[in-house]
Each structure stands twice: as structure tokens, then as C-alpha cells.
N, C-alpha and C. Protein backbone atom coordinates (compact mmCIF):
# COMPACT_ATOMS: atom_id res chain seq x y z
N UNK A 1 0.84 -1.19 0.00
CA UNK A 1 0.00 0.00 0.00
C UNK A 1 0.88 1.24 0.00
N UNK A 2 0.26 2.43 -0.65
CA UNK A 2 1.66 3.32 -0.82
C UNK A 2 0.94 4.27 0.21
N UNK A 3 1.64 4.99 0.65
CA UNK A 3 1.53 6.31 1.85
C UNK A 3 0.67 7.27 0.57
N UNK A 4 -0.21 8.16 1.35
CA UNK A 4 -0.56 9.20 0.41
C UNK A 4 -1.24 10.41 1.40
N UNK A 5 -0.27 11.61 0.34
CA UNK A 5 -0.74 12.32 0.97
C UNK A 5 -2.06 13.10 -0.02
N UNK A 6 -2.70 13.64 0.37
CA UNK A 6 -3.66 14.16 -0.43
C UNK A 6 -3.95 16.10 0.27
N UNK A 7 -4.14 16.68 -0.86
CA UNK A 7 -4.29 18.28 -0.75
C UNK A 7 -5.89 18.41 -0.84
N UNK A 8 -6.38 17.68 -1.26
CA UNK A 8 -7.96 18.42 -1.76
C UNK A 8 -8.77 18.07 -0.29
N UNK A 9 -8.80 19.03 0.33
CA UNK A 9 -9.11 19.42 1.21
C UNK A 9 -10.78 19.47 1.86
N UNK A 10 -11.35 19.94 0.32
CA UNK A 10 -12.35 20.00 0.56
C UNK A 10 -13.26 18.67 -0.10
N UNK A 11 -12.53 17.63 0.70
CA UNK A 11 -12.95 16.07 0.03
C UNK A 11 -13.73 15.74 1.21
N UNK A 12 -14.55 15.16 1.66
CA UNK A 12 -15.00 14.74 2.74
C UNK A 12 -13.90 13.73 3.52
N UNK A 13 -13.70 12.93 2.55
CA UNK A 13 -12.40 11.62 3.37
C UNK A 13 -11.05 12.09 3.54
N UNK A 14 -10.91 13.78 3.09
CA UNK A 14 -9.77 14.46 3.93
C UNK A 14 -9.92 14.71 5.42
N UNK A 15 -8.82 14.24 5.78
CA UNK A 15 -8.64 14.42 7.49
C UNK A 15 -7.05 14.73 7.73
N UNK A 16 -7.06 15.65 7.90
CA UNK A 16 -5.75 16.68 7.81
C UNK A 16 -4.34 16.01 7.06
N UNK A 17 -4.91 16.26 5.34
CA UNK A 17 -3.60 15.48 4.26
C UNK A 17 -4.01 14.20 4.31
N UNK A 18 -4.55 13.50 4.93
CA UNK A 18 -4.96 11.93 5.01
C UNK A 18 -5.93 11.53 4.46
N UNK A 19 -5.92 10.16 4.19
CA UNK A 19 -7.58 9.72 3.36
C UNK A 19 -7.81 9.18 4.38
N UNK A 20 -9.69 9.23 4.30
CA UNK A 20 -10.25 8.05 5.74
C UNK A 20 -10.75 6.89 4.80
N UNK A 21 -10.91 7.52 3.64
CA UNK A 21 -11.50 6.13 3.00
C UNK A 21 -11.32 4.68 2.78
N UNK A 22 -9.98 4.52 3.26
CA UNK A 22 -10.15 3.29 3.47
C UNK A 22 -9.25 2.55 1.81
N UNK A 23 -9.66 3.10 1.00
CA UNK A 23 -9.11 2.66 -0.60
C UNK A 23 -9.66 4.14 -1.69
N UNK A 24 -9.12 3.84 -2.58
CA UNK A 24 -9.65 5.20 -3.66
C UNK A 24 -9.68 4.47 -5.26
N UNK A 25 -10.07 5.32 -5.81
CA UNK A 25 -9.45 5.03 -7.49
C UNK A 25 -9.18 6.20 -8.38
N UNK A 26 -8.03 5.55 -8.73
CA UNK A 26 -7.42 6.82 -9.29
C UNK A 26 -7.95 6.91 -11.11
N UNK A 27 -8.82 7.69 -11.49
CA UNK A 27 -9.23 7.89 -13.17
C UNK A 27 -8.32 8.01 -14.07
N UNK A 28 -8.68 7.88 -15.51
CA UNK A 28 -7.86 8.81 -16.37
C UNK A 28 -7.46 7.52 -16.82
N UNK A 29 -7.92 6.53 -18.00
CA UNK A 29 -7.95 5.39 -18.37
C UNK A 29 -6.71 5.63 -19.45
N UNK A 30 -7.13 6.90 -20.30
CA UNK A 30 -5.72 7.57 -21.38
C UNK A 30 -5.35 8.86 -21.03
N UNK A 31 -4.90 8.45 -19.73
CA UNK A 31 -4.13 9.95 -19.47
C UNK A 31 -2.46 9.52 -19.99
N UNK A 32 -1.71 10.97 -20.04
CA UNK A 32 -1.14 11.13 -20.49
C UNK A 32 0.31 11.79 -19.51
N UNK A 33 -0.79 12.55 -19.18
CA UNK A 33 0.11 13.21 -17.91
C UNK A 33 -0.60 13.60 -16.59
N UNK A 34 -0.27 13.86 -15.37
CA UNK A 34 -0.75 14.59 -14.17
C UNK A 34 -2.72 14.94 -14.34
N UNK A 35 -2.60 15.82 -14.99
CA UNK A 35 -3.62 16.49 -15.12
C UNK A 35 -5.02 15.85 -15.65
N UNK A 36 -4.28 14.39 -16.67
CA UNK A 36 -5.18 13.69 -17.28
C UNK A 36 -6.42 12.99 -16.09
N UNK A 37 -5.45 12.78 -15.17
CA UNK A 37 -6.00 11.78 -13.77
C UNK A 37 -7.16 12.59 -12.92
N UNK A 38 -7.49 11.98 -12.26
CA UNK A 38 -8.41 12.34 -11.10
C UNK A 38 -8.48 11.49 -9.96
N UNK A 39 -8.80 12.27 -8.97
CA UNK A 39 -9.20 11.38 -7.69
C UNK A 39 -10.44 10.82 -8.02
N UNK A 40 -10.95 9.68 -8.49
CA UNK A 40 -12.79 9.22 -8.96
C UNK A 40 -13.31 9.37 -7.51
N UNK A 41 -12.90 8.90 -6.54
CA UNK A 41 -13.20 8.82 -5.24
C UNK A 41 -13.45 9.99 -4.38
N UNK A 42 -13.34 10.88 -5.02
CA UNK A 42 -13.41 12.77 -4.57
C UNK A 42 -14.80 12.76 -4.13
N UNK A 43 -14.87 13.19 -3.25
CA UNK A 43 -16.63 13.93 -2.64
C UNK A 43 -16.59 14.87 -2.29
N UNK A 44 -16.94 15.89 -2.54
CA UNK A 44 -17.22 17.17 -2.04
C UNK A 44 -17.87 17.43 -0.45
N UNK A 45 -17.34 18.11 0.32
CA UNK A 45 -17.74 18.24 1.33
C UNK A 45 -18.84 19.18 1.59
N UNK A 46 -20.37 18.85 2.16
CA UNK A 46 -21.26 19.85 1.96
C UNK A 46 -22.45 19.31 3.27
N UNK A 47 -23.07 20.16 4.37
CA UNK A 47 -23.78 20.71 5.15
C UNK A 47 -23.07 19.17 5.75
N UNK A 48 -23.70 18.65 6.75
CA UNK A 48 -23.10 17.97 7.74
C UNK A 48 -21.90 17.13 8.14
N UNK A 49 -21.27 16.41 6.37
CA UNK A 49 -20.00 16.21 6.61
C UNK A 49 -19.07 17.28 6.30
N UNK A 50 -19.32 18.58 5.74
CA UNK A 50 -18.58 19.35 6.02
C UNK A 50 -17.39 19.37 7.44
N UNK A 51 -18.19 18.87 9.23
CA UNK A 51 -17.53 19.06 9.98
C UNK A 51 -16.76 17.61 10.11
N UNK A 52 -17.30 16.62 9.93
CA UNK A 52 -16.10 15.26 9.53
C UNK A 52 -15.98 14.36 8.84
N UNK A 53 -14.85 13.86 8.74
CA UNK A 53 -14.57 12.75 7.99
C UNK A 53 -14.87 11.86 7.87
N UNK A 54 -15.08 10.62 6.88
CA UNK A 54 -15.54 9.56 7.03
C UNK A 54 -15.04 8.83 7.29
N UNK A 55 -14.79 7.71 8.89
CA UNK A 55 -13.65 6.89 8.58
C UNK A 55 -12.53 7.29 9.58
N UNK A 56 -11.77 6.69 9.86
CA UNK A 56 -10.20 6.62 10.16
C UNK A 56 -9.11 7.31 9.65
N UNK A 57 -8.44 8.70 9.66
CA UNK A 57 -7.48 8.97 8.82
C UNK A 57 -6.12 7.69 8.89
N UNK A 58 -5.81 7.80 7.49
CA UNK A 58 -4.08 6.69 7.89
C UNK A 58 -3.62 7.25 6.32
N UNK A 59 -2.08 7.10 6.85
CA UNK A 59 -1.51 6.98 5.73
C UNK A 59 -0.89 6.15 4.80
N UNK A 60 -1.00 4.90 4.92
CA UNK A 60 -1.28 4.25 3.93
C UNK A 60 -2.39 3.56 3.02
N UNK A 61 -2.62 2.97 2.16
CA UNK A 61 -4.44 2.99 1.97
C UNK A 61 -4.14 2.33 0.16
N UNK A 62 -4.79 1.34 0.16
CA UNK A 62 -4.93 0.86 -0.87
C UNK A 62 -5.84 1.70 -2.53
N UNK A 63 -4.68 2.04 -3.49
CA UNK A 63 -4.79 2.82 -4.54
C UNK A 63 -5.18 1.34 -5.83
N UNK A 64 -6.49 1.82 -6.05
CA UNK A 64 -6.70 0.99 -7.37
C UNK A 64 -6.45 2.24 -8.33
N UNK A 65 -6.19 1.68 -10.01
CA UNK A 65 -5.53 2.64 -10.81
C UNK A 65 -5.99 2.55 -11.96
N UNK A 66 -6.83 3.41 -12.93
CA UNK A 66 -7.07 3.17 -14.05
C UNK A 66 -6.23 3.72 -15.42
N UNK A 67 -5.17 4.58 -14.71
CA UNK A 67 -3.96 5.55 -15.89
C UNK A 67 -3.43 4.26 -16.38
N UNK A 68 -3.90 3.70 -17.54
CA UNK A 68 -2.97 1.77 -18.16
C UNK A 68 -1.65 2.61 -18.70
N UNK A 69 -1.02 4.24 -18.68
CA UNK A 69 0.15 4.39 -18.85
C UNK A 69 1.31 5.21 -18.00
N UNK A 70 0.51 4.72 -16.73
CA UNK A 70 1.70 5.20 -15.70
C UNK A 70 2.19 4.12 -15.06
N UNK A 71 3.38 4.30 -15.20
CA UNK A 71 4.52 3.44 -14.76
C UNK A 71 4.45 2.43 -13.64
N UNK A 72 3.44 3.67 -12.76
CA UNK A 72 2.94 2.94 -11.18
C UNK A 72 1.90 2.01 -10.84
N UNK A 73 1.50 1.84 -12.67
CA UNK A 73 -0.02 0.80 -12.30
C UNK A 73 0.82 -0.42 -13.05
N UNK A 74 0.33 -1.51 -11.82
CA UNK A 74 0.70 -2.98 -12.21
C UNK A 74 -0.35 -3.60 -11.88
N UNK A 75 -0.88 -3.98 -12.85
CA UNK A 75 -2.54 -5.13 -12.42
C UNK A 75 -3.41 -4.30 -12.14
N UNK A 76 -3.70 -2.42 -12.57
CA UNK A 76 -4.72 -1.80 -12.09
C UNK A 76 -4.83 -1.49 -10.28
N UNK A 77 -3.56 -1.99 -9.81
CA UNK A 77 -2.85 -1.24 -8.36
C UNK A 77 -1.78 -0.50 -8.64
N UNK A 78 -1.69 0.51 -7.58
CA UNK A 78 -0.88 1.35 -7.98
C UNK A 78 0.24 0.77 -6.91
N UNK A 79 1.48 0.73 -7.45
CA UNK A 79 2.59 0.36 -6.66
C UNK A 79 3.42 1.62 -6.25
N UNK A 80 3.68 2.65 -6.43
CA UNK A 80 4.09 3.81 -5.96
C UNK A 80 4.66 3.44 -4.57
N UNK A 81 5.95 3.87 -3.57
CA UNK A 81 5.75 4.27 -2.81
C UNK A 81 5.15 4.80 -1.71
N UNK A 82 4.97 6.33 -2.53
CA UNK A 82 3.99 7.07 -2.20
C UNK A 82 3.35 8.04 -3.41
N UNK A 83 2.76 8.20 -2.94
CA UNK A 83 1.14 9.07 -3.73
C UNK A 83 0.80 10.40 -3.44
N UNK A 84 0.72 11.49 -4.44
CA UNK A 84 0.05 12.67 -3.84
C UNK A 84 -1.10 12.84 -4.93
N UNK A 85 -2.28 13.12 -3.78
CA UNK A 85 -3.57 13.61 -5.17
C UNK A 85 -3.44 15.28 -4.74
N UNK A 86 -3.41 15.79 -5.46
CA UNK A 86 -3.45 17.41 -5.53
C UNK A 86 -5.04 17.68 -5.95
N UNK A 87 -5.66 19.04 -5.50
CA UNK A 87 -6.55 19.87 -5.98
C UNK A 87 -6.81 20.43 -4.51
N UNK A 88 -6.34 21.17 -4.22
CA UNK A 88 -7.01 21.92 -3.05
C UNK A 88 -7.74 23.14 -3.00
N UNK A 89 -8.10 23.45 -4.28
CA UNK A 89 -9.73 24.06 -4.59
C UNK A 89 -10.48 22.84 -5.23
N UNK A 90 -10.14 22.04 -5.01
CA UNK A 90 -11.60 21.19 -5.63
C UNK A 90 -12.68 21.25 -5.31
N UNK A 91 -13.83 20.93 -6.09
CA UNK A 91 -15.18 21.14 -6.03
C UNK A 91 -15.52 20.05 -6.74
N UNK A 92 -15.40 18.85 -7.36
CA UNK A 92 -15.23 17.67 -7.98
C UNK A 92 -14.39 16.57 -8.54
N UNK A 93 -14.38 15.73 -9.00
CA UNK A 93 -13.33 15.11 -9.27
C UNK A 93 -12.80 15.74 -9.75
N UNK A 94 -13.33 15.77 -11.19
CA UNK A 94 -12.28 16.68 -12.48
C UNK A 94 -11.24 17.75 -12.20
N UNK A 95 -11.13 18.07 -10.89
CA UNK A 95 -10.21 19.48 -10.29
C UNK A 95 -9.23 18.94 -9.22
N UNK A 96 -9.19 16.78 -9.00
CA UNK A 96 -8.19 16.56 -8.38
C UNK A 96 -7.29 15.91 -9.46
N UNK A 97 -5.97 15.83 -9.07
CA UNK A 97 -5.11 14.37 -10.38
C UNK A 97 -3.86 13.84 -9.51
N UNK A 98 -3.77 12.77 -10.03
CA UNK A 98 -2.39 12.09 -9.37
C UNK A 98 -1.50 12.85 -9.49
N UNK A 99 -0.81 13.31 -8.70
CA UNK A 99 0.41 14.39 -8.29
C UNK A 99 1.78 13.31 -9.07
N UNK A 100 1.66 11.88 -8.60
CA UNK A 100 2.77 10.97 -8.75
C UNK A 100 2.55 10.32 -10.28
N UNK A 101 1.70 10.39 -11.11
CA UNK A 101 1.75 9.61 -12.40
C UNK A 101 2.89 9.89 -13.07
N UNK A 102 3.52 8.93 -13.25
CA UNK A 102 4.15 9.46 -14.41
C UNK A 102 4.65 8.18 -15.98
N UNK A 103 4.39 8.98 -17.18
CA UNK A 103 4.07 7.89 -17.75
C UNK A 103 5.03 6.93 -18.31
N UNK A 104 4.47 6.04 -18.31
CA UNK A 104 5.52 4.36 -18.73
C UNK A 104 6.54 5.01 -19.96
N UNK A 105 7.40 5.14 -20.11
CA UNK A 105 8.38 4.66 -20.95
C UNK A 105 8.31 3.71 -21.97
């Protein structure tokens, strides 16, 4: 499981940089680069979970992967290390992406 930190803040399963969720999936079936990706697993935080998280924060956490050209997906898991999902104005998926993709060679 790779460590991850995550920025999008305004995710519900953010708990300070941490996921509570438990697992995620990372989008972007022909991405290309960074930006192609998304957090699919993104929820917007709005009237009662606004004040918490869902879940357990931890930092490690099982990444399923749909980028078939980043380096870090083997079998549709992501083997990475570690992981950063960026968007910390997000307001939906489409405004988070794998910070760590990078593509196969």
C-alpha cells in the first residue's frame, strides 16, 4: 500500500492530508500526464459532513488505478511508494489528479 498524501481538502475523506477512505481510485484510463487523472473517489464536502470525515485517517491505503500508462499501475494497483492527489480548490473530481503519475516509458 503506498503512503498518500492528499491536498484536496475540501474532500470529505480528507482528514488533515490523510484519506479516511479506506481505498480510492485513481481515473484517467488515457491519461497522459498529471492532469489527465483524477481522484474518482473525490466527494465534495457539503452541510453535515462538512464538519467530519468519514472513517479513520491513515496513511497508507490501498490505490486501485485506471492511468494503463503510468509506470505505477501494475494489475490496475498502484505500486508507488507514495502518492500525492493534488486539488485543493476542488469542487469535484475533475479538479483533483495524481500528483505521482508518471508515464511508462
Amino acid at each position: 500500500m503506498p503512503l498518500l498524501v492528499c491536498s484536496a481538502q475540501s474532500c470529505v475523506y480528507n482528514d488533515g492530508m490523510y484519506c479516511s477512505k479506506g481505498d480510492i481510485l485513481v481515473g484517467g484510463e488515457d491519461a497522459d500526464a498529471p492532469q489527465d487523472t483524477s481522484c474518482a473517489s473525490f466527494h465534495e464536502r457539503s452541510g453535515e459532513s462538512a464538519k467530519n470525515s468519514m472513517g479513520t485517517p491513515t496513511q497508507s491505503i490501498y490505490v486501485d488505478c485506471e492511468a494503463n500508462e503510468c509506470k505505477y499501475n501494475k494489475e490496475l494497483k498502484c505500486d508507488a511508494d507514495k502518492i500525492e492527489i493534488v486539488g485543493a480548490a476542488a469542487s469535484q473530481s475533475e479538479q483533483t489528479e495524481c500528483g505521482t503519475f508518471d508515464k511508462e516509458e
